[in-house]
PDB file of N, CA and C in Angstrom:
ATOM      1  N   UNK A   1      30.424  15.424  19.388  1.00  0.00           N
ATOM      2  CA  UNK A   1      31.580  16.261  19.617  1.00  0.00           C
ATOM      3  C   UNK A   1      32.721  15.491  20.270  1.00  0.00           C
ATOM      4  N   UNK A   2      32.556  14.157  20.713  1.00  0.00           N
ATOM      5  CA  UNK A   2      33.901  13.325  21.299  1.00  0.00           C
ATOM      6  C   UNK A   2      33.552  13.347  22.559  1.00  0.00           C
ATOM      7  N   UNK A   3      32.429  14.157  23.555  1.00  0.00           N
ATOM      8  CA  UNK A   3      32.942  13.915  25.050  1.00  0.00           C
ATOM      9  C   UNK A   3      32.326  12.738  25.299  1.00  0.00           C
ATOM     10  N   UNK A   4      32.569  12.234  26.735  1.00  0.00           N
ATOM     11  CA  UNK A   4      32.452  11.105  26.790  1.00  0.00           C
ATOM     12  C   UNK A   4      32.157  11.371  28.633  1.00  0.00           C
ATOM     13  N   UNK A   5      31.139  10.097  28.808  1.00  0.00           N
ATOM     14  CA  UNK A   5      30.816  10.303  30.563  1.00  0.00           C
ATOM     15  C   UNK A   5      31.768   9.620  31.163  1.00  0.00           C
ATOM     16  N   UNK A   6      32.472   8.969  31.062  1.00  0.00           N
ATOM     17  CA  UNK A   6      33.770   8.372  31.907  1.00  0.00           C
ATOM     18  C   UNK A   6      34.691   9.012  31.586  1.00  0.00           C
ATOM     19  N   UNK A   7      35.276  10.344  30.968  1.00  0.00           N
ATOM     20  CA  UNK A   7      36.894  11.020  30.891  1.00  0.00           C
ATOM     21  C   UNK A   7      36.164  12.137  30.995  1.00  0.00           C
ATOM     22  N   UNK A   8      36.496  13.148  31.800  1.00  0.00           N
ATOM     23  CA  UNK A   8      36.646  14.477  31.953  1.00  0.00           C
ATOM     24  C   UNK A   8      36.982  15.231  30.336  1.00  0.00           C
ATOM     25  N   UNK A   9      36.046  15.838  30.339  1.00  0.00           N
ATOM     26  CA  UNK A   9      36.312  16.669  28.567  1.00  0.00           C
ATOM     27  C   UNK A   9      35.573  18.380  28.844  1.00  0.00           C
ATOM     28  N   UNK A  10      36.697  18.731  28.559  1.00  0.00           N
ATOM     29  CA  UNK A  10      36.662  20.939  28.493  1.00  0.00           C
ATOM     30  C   UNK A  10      36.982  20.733  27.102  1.00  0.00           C
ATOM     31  N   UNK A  11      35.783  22.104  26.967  1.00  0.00           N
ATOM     32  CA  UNK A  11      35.651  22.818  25.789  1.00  0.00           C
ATOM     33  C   UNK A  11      35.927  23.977  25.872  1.00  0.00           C
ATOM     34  N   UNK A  12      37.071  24.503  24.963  1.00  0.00           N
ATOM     35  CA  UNK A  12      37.521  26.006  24.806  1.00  0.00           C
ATOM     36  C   UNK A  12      37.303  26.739  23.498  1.00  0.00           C
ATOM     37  N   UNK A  13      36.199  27.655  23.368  1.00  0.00           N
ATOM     38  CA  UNK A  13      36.373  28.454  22.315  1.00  0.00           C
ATOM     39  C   UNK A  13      37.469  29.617  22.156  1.00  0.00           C
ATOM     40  N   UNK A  14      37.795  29.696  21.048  1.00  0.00           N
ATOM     41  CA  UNK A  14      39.231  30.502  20.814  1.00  0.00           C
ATOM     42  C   UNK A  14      39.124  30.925  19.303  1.00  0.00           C
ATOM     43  N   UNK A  15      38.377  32.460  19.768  1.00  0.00           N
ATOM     44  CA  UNK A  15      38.641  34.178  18.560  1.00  0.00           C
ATOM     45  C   UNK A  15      39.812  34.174  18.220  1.00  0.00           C
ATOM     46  N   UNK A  16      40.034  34.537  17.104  1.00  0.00           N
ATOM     47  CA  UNK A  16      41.643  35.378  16.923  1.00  0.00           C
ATOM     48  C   UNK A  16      40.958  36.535  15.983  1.00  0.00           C
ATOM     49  N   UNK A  17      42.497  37.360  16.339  1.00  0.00           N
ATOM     50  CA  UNK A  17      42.576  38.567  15.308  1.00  0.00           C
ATOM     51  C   UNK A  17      43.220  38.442  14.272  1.00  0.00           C
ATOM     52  N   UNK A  18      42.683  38.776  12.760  1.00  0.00           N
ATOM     53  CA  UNK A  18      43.860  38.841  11.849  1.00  0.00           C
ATOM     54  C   UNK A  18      43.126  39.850  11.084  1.00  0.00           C
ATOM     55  N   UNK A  19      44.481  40.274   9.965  1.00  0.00           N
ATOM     56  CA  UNK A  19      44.232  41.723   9.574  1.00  0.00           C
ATOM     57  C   UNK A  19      44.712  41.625   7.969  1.00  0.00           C
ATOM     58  N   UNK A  20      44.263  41.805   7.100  1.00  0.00           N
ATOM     59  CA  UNK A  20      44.323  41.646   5.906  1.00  0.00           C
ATOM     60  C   UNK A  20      44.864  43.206   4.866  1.00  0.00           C
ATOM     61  N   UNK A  21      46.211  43.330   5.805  1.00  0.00           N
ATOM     62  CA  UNK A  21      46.277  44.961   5.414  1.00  0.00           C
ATOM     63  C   UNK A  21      46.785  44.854   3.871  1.00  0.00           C
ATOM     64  N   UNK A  22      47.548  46.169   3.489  1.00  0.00           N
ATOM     65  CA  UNK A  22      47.922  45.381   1.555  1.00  0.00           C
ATOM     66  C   UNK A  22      49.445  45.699   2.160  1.00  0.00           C
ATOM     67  N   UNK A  23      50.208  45.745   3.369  1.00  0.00           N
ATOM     68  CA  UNK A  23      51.388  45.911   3.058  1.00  0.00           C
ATOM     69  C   UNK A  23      51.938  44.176   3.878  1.00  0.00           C
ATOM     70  N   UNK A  24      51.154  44.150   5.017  1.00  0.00           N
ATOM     71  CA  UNK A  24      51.449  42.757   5.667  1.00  0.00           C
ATOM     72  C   UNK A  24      50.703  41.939   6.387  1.00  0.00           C
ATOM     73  N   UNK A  25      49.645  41.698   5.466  1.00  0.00           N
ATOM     74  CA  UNK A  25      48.401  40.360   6.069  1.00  0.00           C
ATOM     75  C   UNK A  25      49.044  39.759   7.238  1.00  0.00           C
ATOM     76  N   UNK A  26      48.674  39.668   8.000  1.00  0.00           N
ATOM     77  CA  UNK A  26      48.759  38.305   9.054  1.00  0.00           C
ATOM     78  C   UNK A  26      47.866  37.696   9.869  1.00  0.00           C
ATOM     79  N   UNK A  27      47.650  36.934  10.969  1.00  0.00           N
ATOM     80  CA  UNK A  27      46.684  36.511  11.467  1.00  0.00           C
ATOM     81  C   UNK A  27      46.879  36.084  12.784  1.00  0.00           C
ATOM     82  N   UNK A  28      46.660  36.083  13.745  1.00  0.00           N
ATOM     83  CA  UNK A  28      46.856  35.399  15.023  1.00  0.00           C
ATOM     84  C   UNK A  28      46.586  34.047  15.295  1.00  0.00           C
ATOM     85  N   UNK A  29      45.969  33.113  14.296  1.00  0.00           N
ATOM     86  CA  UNK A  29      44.902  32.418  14.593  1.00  0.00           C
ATOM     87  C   UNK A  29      45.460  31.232  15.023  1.00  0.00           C
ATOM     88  N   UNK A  30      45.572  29.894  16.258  1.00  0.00           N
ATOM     89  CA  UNK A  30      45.831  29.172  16.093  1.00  0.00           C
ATOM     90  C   UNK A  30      45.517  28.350  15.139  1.00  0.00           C
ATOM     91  N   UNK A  31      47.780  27.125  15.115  1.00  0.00           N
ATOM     92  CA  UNK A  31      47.485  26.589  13.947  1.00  0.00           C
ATOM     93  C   UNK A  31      46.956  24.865  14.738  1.00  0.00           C
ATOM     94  N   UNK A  32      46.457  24.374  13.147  1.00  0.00           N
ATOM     95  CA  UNK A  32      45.817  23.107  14.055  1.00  0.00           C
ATOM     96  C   UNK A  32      47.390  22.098  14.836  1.00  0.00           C
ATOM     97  N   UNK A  33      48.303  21.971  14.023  1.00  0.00           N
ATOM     98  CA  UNK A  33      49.377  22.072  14.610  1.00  0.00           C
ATOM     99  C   UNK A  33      49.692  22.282  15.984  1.00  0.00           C
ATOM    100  N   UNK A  34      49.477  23.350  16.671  1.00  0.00           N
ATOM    101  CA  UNK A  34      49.119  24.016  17.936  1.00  0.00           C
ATOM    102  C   UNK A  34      48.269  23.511  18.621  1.00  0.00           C
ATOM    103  N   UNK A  35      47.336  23.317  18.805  1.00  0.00           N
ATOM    104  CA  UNK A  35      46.115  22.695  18.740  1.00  0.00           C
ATOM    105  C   UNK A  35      45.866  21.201  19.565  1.00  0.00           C
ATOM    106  N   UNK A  36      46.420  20.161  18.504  1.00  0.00           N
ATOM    107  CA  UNK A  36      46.895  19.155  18.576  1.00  0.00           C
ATOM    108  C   UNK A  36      48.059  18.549  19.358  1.00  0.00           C
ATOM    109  N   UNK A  37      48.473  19.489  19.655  1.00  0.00           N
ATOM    110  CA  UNK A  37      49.762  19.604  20.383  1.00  0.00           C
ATOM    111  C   UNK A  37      49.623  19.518  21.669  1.00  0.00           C
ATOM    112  N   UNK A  38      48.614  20.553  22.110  1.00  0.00           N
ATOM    113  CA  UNK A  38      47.785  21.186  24.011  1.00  0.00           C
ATOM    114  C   UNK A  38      46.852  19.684  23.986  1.00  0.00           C
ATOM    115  N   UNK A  39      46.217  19.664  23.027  1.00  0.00           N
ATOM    116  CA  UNK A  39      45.150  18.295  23.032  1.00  0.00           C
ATOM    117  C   UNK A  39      45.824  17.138  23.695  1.00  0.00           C
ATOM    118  N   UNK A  40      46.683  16.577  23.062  1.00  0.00           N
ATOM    119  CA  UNK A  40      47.566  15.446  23.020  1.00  0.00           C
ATOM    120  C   UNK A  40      48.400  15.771  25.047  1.00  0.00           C
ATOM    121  N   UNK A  41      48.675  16.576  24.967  1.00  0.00           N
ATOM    122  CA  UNK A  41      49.223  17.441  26.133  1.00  0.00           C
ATOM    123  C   UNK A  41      48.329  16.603  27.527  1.00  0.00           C
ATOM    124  N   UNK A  42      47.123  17.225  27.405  1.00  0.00           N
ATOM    125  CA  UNK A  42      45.682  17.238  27.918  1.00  0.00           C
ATOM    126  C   UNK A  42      45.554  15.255  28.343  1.00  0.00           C
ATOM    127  N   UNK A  43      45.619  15.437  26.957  1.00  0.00           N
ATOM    128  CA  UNK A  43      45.356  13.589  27.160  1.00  0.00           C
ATOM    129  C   UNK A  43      46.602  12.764  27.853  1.00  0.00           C
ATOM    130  N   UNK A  44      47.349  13.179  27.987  1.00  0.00           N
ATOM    131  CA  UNK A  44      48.709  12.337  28.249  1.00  0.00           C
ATOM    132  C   UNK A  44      48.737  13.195  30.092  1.00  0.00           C
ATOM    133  N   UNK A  45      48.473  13.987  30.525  1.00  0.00           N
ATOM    134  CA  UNK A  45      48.031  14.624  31.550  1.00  0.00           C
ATOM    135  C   UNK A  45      47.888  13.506  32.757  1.00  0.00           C
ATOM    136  N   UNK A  46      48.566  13.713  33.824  1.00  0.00           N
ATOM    137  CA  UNK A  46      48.627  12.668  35.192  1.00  0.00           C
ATOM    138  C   UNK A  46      47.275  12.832  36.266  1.00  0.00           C
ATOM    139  N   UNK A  47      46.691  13.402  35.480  1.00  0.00           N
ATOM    140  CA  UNK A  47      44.631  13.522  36.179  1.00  0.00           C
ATOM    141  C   UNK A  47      44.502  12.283  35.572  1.00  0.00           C
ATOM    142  N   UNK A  48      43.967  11.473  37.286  1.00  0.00           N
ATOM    143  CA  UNK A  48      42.630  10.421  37.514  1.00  0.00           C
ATOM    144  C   UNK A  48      41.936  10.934  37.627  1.00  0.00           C
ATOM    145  N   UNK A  49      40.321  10.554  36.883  1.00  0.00           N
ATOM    146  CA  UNK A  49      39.070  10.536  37.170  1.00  0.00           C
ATOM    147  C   UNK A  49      38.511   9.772  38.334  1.00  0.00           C
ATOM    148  N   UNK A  50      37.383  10.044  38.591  1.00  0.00           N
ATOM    149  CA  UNK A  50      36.716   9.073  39.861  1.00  0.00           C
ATOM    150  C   UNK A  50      36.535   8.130  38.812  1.00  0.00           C
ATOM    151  N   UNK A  51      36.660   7.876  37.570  1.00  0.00           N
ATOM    152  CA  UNK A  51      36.142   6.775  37.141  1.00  0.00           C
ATOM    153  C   UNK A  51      37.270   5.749  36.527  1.00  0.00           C
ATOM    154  N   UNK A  52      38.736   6.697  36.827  1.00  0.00           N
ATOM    155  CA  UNK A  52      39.784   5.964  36.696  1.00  0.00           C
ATOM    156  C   UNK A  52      40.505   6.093  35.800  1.00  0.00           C
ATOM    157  N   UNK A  53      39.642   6.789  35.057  1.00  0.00           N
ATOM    158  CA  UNK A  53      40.631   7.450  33.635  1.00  0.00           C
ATOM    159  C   UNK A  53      41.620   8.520  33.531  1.00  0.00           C
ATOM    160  N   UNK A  54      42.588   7.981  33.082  1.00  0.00           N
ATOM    161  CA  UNK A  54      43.531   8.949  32.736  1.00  0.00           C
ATOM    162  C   UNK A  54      44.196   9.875  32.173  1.00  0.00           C
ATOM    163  N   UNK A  55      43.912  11.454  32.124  1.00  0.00           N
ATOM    164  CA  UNK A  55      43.927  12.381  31.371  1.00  0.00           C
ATOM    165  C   UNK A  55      42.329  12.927  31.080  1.00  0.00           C
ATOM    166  N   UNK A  56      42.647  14.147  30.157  1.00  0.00           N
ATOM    167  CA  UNK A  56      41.854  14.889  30.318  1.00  0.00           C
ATOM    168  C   UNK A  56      41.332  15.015  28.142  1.00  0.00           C
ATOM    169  N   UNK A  57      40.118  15.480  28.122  1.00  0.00           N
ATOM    170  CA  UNK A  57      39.527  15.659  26.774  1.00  0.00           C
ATOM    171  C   UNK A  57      39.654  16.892  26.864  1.00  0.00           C
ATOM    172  N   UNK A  58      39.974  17.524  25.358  1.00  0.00           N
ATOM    173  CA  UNK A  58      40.197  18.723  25.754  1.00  0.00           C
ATOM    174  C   UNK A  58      39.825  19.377  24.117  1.00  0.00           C
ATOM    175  N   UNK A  59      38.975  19.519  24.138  1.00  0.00           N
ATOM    176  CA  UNK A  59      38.100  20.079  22.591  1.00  0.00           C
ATOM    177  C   UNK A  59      38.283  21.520  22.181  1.00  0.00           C
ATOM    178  N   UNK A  60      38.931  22.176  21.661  1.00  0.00           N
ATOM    179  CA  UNK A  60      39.516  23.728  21.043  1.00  0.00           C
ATOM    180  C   UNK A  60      38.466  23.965  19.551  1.00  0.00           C
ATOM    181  N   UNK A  61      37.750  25.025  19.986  1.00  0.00           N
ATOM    182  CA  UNK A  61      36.736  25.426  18.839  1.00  0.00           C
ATOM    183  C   UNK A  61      37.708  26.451  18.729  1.00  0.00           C
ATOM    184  N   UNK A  62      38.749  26.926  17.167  1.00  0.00           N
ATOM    185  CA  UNK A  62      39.271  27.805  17.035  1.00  0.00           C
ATOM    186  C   UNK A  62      39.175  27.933  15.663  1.00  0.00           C
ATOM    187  N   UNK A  63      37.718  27.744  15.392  1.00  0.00           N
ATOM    188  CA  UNK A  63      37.108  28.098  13.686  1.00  0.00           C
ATOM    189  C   UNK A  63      36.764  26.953  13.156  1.00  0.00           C
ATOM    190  N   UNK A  64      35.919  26.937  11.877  1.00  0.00           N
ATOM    191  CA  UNK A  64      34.972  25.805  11.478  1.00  0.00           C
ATOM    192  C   UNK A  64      36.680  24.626  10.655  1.00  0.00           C
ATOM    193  N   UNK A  65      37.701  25.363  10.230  1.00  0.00           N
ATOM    194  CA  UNK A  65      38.829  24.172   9.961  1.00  0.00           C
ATOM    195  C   UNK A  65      39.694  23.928  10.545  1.00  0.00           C
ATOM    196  N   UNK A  66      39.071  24.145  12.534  1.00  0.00           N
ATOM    197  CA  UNK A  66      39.947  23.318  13.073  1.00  0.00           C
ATOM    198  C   UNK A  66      39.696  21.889  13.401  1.00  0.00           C
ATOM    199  N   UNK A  67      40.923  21.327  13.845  1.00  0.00           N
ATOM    200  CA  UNK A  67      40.672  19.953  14.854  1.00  0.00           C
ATOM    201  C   UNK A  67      39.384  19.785  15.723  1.00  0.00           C
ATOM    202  N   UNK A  68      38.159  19.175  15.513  1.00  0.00           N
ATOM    203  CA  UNK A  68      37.729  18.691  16.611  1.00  0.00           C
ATOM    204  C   UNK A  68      38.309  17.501  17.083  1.00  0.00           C
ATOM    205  N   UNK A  69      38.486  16.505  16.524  1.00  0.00           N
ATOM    206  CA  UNK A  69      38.600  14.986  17.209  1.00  0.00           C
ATOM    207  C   UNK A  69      40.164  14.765  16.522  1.00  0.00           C
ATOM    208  N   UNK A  70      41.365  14.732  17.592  1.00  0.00           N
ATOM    209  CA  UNK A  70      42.754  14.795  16.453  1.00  0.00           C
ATOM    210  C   UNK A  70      42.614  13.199  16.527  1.00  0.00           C
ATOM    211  N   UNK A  71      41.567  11.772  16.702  1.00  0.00           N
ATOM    212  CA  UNK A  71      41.831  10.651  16.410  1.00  0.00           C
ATOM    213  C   UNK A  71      41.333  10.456  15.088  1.00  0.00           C
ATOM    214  N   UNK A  72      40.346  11.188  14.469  1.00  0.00           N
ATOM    215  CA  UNK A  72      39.581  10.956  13.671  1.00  0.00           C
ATOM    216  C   UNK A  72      39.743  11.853  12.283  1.00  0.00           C
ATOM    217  N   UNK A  73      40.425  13.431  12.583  1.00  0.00           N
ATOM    218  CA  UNK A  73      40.934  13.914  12.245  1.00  0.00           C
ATOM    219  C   UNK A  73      39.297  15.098  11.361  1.00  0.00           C
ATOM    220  N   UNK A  74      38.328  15.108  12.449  1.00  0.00           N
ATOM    221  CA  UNK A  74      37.171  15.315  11.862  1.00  0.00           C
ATOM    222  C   UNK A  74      37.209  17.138  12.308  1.00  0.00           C
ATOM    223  N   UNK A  75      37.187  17.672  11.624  1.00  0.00           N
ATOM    224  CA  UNK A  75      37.373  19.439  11.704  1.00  0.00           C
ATOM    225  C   UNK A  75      35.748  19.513  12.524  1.00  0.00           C
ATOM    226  N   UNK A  76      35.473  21.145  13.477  1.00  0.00           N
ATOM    227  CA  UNK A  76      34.552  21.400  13.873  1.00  0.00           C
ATOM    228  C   UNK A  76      33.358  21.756  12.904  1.00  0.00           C
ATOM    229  N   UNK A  77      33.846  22.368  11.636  1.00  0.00           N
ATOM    230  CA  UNK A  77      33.044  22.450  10.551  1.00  0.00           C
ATOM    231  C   UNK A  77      31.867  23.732  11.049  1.00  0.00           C
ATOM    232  N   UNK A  78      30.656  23.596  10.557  1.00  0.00           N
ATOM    233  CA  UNK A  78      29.113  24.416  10.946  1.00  0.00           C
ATOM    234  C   UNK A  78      29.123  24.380  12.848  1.00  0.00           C
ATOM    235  N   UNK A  79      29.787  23.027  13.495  1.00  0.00           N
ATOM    236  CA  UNK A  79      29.595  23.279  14.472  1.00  0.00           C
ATOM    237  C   UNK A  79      30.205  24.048  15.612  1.00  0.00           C
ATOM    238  N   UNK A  80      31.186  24.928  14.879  1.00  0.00           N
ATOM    239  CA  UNK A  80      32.077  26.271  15.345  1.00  0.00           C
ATOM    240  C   UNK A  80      31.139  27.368  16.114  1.00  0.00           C
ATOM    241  N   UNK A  81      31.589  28.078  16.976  1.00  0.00           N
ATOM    242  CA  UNK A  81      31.164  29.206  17.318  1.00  0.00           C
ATOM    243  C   UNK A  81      32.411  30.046  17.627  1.00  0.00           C
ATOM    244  N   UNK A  82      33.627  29.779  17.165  1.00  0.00           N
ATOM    245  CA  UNK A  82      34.657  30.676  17.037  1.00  0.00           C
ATOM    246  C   UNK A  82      34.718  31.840  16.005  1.00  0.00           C
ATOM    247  N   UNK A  83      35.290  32.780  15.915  1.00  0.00           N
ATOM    248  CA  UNK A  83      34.869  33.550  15.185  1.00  0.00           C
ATOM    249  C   UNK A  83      36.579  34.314  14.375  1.00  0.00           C
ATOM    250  N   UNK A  84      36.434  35.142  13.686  1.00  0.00           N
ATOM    251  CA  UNK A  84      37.324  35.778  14.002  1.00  0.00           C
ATOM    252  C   UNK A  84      37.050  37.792  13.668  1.00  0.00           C
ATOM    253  N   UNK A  85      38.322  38.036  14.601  1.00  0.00           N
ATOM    254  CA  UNK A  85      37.997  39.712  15.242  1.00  0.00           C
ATOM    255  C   UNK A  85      39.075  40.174  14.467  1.00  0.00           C
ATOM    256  N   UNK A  86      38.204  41.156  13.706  1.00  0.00           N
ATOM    257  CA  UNK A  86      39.035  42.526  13.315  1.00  0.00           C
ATOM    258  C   UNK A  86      40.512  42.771  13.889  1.00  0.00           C
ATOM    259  N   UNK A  87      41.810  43.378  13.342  1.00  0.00           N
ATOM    260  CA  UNK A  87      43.184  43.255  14.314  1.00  0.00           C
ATOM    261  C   UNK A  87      42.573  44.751  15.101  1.00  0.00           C
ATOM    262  N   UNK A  88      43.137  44.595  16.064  1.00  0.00           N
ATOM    263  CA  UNK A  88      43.772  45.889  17.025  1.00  0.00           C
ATOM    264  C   UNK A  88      44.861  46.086  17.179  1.00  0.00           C
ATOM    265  N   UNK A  89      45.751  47.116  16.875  1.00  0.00           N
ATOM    266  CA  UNK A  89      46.970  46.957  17.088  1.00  0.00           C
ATOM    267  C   UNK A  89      47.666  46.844  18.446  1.00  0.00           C
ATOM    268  N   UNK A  90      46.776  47.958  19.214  1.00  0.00           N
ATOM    269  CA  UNK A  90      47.556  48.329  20.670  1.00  0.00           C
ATOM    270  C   UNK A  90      46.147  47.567  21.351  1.00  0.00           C
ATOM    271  N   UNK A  91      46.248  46.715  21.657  1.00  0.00           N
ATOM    272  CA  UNK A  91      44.727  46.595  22.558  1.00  0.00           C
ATOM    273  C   UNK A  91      44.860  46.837  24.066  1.00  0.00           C
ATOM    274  N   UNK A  92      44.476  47.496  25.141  1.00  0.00           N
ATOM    275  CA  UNK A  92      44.254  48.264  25.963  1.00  0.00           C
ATOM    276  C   UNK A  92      45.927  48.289  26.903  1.00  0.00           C
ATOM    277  N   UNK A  93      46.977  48.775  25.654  1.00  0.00           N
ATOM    278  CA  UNK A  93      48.486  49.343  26.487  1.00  0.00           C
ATOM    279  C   UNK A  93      48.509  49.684  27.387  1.00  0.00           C
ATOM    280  N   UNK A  94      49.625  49.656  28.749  1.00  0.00           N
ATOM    281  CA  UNK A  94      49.972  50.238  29.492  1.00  0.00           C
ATOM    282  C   UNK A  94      50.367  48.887  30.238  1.00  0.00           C
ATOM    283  N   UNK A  95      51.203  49.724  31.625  1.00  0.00           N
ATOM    284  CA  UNK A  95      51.882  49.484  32.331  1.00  0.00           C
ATOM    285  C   UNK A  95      50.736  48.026  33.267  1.00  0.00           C
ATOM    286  N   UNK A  96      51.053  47.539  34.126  1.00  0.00           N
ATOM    287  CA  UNK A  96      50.729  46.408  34.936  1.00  0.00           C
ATOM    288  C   UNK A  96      49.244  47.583  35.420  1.00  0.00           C
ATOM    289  N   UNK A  97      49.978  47.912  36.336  1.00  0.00           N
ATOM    290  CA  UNK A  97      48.390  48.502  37.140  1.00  0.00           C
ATOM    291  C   UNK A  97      47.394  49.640  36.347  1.00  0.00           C
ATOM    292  N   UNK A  98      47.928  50.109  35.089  1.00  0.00           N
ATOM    293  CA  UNK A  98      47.142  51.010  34.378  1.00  0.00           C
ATOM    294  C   UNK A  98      46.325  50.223  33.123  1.00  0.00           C
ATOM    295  N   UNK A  99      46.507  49.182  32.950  1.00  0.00           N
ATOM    296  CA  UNK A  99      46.263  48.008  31.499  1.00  0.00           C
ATOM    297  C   UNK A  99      44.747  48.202  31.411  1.00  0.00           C
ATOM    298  N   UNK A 100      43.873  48.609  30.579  1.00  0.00           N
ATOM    299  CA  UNK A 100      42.441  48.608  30.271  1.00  0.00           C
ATOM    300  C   UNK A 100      42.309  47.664  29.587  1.00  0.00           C
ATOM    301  N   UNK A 101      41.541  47.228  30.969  1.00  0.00           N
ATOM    302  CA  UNK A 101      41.102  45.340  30.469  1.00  0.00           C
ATOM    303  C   UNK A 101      39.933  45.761  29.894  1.00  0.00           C
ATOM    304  N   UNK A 102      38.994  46.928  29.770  1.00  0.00           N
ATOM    305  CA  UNK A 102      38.031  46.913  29.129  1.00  0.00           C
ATOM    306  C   UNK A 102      37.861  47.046  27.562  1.00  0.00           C
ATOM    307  N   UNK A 103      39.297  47.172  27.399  1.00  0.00           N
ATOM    308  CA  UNK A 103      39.129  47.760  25.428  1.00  0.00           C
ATOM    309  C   UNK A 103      39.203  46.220  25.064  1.00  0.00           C
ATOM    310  N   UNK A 104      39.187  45.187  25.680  1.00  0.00           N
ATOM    311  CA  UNK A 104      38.795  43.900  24.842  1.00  0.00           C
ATOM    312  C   UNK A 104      37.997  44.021  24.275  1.00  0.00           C
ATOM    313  N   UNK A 105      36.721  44.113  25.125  1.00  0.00           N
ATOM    314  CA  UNK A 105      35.102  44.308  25.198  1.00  0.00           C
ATOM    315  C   UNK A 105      34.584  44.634  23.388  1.00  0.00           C
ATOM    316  N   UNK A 106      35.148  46.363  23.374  1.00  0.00           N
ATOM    317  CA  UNK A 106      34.794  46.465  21.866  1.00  0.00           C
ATOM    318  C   UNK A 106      35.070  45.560  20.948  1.00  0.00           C
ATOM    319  N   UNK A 107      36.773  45.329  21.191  1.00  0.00           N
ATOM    320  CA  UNK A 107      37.016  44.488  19.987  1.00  0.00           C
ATOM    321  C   UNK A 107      36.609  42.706  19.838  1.00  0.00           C
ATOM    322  N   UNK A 108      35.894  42.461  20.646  1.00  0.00           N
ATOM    323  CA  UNK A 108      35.447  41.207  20.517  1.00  0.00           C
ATOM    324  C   UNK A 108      33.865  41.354  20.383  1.00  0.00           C
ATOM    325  N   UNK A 109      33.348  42.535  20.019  1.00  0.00           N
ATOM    326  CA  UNK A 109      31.944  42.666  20.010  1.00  0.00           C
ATOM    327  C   UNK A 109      30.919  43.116  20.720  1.00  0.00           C
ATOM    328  N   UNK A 110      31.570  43.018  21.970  1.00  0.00           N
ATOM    329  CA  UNK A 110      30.905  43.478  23.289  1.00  0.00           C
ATOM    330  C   UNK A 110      30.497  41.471  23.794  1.00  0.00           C
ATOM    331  N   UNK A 111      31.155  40.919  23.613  1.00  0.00           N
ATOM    332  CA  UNK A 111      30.885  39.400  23.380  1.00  0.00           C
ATOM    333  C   UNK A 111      31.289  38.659  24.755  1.00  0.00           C
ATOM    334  N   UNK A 112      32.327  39.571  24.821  1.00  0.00           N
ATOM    335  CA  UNK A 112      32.525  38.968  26.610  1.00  0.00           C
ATOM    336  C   UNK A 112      33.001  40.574  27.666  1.00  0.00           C
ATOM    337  N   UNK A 113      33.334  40.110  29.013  1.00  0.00           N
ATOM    338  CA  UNK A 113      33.002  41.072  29.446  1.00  0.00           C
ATOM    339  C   UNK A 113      34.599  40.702  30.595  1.00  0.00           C
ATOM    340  N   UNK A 114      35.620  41.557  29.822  1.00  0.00           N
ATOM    341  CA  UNK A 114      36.740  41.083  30.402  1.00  0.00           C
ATOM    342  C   UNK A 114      36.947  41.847  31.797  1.00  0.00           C
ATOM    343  N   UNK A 115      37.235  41.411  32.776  1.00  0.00           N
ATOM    344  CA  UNK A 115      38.238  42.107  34.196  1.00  0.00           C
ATOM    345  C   UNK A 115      39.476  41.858  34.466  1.00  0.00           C
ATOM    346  N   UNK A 116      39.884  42.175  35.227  1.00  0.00           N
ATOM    347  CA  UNK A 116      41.449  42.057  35.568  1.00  0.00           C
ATOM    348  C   UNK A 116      41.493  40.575  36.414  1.00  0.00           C
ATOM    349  N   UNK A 117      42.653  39.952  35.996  1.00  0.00           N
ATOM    350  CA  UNK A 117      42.852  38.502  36.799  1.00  0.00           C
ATOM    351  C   UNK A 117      42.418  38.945  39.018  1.00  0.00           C
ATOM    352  N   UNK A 118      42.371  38.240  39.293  1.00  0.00           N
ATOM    353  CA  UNK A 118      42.052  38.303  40.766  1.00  0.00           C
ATOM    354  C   UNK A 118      43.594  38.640  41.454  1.00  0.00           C
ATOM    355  N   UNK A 119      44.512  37.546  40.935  1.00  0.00           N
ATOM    356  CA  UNK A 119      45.825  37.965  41.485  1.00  0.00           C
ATOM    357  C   UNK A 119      46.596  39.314  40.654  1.00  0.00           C
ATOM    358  N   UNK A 120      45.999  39.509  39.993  1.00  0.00           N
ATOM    359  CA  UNK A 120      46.499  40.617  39.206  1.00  0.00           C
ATOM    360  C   UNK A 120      47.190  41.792  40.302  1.00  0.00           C
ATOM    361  N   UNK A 121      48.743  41.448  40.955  1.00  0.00           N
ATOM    362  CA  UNK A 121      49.172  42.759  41.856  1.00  0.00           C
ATOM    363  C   UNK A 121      50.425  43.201  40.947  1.00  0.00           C
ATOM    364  N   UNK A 122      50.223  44.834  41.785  1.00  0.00           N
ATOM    365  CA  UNK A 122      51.357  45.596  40.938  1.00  0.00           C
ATOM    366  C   UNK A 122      52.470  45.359  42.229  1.00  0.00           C
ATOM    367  N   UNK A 123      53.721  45.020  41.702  1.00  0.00           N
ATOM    368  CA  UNK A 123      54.903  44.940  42.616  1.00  0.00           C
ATOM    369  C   UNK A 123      54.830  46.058  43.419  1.00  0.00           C
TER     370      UNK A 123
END
């Protein structure tokens, strides 16, 4: 997968929603474009390691034809666990302190188990 014991390397999996309606398909999904972009970001990043290295690895599972390695240009392929989720249109609306962080929950499967950020204050 590219990590390596001398550079610091995070792995982020990343669902999207897209919706295949017949009046206006679209998709949320990051593009590898995007991708490559935060990666490169990551690596060019002013973090030393204790081991002296500079910058950070930064691996985005966002479906089997994305970027794993943007040196090599080798897609995640079978070794994906990104997925993608049904659209929602309104997913849990409302105001700052009323927002139902729980209607993620369904629409990702019951797959993760969202709460409200910690700093999450209402003015």
């Amino acid at each position: 997968m590219g990590d390596t014991v001398d550079k610091p390397d995070l792995f982020i999996q990343v669902d999207w929603m897209q919706d295949f309606g017949a009046i206006m398909a679209h998709t949320h999904k990051l593009s590898n474009a995007a991708v490559r972009k935060v990666v490169k970001d990551f690596v060019d990043a002013p973090f030393v390691s204790r081991s002296g290295y500079v910058g950070i690895n930064l691996h985005v599972d966002a479906g089997p034809d994305s970027v794993l390695d943007i040196n090599t240009n080798t897609n995640w392929g079978s070794l994906s666990k990104s997925r993608q989720l049904t659209e929602v249109a309104q997913l849990g609306m409302g105001p700052k302190e009323n927002y139902r962080w729980n209607a993620i929950n369904p629409a990702a499967g019951e797959k993760y188990n969202c709460v409200p950020p910690v700093d999450w204050k209402v003015p």
